[in-house]
C-alpha atoms as a PDB file:
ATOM      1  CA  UNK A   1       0.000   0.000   0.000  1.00  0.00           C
ATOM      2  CA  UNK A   2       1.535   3.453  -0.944  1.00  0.00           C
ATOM      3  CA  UNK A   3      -0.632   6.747  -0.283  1.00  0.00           C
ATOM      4  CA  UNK A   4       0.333  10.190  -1.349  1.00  0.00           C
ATOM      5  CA  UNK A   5      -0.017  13.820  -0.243  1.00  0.00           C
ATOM      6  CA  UNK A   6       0.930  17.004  -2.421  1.00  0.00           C
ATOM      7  CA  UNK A   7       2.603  20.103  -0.598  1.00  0.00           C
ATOM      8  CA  UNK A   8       3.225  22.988  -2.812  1.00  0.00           C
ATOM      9  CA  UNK A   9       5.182  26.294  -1.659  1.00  0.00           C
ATOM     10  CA  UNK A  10       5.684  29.615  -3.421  1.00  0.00           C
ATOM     11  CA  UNK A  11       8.017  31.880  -1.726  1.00  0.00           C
ATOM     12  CA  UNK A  12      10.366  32.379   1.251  1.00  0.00           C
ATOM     13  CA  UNK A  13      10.407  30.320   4.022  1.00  0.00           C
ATOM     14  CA  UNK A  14       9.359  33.023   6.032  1.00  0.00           C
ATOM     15  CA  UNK A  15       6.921  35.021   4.238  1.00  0.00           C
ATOM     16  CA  UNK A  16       5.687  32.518   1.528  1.00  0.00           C
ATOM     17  CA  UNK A  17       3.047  29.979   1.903  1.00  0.00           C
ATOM     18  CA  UNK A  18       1.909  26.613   0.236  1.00  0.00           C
ATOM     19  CA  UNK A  19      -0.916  24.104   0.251  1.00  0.00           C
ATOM     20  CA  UNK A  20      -1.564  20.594   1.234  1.00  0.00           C
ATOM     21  CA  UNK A  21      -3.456  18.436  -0.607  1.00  0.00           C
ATOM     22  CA  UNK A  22      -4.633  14.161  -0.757  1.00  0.00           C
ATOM     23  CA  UNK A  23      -5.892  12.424  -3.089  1.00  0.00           C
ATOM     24  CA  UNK A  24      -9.153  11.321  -0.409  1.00  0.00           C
ATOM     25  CA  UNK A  25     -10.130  14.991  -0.257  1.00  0.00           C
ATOM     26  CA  UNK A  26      -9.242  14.812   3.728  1.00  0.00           C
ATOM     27  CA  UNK A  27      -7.061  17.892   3.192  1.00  0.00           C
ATOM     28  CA  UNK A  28      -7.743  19.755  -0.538  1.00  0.00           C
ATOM     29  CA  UNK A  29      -5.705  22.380  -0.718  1.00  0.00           C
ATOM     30  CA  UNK A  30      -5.240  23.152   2.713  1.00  0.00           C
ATOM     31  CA  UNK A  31      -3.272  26.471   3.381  1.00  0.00           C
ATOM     32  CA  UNK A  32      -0.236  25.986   5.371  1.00  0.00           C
ATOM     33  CA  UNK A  33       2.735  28.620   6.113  1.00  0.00           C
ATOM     34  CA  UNK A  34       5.598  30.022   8.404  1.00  0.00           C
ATOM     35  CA  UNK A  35       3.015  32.060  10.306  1.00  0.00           C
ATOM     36  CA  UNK A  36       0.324  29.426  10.204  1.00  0.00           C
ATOM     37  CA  UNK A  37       2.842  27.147  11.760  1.00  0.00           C
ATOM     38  CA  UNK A  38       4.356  29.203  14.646  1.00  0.00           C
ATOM     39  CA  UNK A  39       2.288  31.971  15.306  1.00  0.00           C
ATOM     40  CA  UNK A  40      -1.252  30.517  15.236  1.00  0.00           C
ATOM     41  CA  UNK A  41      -1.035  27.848  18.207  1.00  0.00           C
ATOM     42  CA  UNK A  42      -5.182  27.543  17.996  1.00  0.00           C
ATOM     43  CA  UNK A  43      -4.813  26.192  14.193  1.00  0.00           C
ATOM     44  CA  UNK A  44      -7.615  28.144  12.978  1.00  0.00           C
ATOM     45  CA  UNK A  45      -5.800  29.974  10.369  1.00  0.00           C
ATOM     46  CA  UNK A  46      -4.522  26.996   8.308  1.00  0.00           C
ATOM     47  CA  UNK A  47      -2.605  23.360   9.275  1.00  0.00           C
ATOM     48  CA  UNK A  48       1.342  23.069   8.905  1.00  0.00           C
ATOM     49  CA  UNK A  49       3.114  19.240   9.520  1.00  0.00           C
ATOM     50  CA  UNK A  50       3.078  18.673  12.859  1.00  0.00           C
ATOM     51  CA  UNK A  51      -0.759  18.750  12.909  1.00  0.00           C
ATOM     52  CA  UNK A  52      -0.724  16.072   9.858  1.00  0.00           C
ATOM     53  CA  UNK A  53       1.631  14.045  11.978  1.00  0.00           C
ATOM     54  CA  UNK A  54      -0.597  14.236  15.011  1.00  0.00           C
ATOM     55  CA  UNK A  55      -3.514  13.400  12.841  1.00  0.00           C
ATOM     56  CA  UNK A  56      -1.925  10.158  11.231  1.00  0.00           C
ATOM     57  CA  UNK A  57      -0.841   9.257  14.920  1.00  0.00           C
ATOM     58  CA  UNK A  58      -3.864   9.268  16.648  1.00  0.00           C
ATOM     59  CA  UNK A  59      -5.495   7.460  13.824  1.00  0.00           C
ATOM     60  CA  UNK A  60      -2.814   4.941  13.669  1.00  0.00           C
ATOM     61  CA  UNK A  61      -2.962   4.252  17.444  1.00  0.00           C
ATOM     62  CA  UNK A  62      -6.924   4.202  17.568  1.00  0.00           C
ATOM     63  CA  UNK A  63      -7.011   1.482  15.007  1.00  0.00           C
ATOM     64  CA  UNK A  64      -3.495  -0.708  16.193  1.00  0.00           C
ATOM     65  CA  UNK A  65      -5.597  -0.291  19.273  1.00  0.00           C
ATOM     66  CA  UNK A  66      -8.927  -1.911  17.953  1.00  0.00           C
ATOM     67  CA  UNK A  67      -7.058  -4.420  16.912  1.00  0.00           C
ATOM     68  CA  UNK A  68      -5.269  -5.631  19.695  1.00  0.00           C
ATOM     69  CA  UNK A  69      -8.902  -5.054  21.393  1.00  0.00           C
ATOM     70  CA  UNK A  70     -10.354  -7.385  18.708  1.00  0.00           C
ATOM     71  CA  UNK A  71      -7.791  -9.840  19.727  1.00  0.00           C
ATOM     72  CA  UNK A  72      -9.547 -10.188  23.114  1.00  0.00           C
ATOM     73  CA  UNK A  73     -12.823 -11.133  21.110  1.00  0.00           C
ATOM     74  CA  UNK A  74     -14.122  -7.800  22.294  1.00  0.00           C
ATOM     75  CA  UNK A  75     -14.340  -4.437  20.890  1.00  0.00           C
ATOM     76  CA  UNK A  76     -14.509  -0.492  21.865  1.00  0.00           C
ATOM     77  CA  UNK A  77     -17.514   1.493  22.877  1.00  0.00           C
ATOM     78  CA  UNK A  78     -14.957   4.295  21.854  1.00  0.00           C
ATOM     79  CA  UNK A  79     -11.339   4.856  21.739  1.00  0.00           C
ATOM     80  CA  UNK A  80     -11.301   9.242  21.443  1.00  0.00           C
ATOM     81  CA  UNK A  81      -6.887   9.806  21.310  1.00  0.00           C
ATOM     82  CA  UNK A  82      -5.747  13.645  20.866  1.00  0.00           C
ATOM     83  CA  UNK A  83      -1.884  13.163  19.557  1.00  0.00           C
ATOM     84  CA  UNK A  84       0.096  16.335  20.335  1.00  0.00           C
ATOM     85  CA  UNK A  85       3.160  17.113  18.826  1.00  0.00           C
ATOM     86  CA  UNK A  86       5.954  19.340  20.455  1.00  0.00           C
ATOM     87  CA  UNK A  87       8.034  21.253  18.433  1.00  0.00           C
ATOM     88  CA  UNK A  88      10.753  23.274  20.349  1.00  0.00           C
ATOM     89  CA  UNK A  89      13.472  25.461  18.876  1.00  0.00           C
ATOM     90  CA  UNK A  90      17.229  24.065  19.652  1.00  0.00           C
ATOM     91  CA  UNK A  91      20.304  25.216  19.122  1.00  0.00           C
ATOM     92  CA  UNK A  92      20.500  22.886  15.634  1.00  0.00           C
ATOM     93  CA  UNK A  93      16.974  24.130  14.585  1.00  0.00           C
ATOM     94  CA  UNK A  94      13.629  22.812  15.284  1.00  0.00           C
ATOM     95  CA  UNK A  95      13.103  19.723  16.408  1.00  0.00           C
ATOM     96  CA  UNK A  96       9.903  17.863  17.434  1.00  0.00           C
ATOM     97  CA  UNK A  97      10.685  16.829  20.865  1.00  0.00           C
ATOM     98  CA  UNK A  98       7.538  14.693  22.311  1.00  0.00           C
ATOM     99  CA  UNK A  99       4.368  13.542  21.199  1.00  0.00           C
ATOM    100  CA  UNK A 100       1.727  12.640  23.971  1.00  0.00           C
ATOM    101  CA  UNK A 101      -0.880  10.027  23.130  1.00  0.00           C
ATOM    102  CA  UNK A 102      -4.096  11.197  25.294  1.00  0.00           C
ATOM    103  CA  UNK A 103      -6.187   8.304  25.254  1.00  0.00           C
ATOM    104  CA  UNK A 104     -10.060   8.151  26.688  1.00  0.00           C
ATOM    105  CA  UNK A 105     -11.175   4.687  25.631  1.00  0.00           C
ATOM    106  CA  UNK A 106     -14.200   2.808  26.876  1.00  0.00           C
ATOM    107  CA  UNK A 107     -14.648  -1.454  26.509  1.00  0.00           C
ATOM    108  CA  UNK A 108     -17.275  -3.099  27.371  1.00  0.00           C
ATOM    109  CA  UNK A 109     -16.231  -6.611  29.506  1.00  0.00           C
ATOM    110  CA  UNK A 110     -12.741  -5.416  29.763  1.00  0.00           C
ATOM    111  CA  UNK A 111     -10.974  -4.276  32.682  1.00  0.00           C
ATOM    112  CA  UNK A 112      -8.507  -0.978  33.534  1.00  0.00           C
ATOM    113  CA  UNK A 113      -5.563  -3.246  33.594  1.00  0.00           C
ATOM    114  CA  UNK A 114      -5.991  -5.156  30.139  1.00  0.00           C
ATOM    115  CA  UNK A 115      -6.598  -1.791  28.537  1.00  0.00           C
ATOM    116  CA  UNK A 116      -3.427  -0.470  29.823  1.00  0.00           C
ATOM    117  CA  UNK A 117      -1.548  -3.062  28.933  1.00  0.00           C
ATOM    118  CA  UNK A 118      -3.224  -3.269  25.301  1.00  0.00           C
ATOM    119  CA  UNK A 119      -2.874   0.645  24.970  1.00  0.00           C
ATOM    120  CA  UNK A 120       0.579  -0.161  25.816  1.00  0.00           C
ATOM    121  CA  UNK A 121       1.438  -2.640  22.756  1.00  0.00           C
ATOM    122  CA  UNK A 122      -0.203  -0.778  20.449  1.00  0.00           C
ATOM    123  CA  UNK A 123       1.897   2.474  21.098  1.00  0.00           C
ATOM    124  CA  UNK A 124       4.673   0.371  20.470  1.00  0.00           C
ATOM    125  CA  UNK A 125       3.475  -1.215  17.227  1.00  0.00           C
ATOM    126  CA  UNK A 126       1.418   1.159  15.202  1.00  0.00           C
ATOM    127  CA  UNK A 127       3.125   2.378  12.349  1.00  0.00           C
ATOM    128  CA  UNK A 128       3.118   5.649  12.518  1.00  0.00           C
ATOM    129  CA  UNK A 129       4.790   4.970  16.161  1.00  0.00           C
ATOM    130  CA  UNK A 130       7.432   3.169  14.910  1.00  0.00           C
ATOM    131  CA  UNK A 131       8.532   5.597  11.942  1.00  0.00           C
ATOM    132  CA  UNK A 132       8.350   7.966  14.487  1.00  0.00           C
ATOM    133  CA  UNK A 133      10.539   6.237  17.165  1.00  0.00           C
ATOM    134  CA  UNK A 134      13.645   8.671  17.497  1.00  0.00           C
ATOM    135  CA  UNK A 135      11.105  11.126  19.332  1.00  0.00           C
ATOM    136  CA  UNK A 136       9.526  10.737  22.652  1.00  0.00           C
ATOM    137  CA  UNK A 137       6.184   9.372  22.837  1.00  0.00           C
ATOM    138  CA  UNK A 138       3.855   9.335  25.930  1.00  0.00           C
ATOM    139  CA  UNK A 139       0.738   7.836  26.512  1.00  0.00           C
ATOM    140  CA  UNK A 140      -1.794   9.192  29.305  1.00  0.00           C
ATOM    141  CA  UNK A 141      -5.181   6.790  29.581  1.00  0.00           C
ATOM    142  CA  UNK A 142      -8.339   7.258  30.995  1.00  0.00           C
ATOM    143  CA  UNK A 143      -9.992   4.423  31.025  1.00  0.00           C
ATOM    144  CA  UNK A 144     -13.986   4.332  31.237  1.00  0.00           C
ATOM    145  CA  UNK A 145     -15.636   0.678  32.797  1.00  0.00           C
END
């Protein structure tokens, strides 16, 4: 399986801007720049690439997640993850320096501890965790009987 996304840019770094675009429509030409990026923390003026990386990595989790639920011949009432990705200015440049998984899942016939544990294993083993392993990841739970 191979998907795609489009990024265009005209412009400086600093005062140009581009667009993001899929072939699913999720994002169609979805404005993106320097100021959208790190001067708009509440998003609302366009997306940039640490919010398409917290997107795929919430998705990815939620569904590794199902799966290892589905495992236990049970499945979720709901599994609601925000991913949020840190991005901190170093002295070699910008860096994303954490991402916290901040699960709220509820299972019918499962216990706290199982969830945990399953929450736990899929962290490890989505995909999107594992092409992002060379940054911090953290995983809070709430867990709803």
């Amino acid at each position: 399986m191979k998907r795609k996304a489009t990024a265009i840019w005209k412009g400086t770094g600093l005062e140009g801007s581009g667009s993001l675009s899929s072939p699913s429509g999720f994002f169609d030409n979805s404005p993106y720049s320097a100021k959208t990026r790190f001067e708009n923390e509440d998003g609302t003026q366009g997306t940039n690439p640490e919010e398409m990386i917290a997107a795929a990595h919430a998705g990815c989790f939620n569904m590794a997640l199902s799966f290892q639920i589905a495992g236990k011949d049970l499945k979720a009432d709901e599994l609601n993850t925000t991913a949020t990705v840190t991005l901190e200015k170093g002295d070699a440049g910008f860096s994303i320096t954490g991402i916290l998984l901040d699960l709220k899942g509820k299972v019918s016939g499962m216990n706290e501890a199982q969830f945990k544990e399953l929450a736990e294993v899929a962290k490890e083993n989505c995909p999107v965790s594992k092409a992002l392993s060379a940054v911090p990841i953290t995983l809070k739970i709430t867990f709803n009987a």
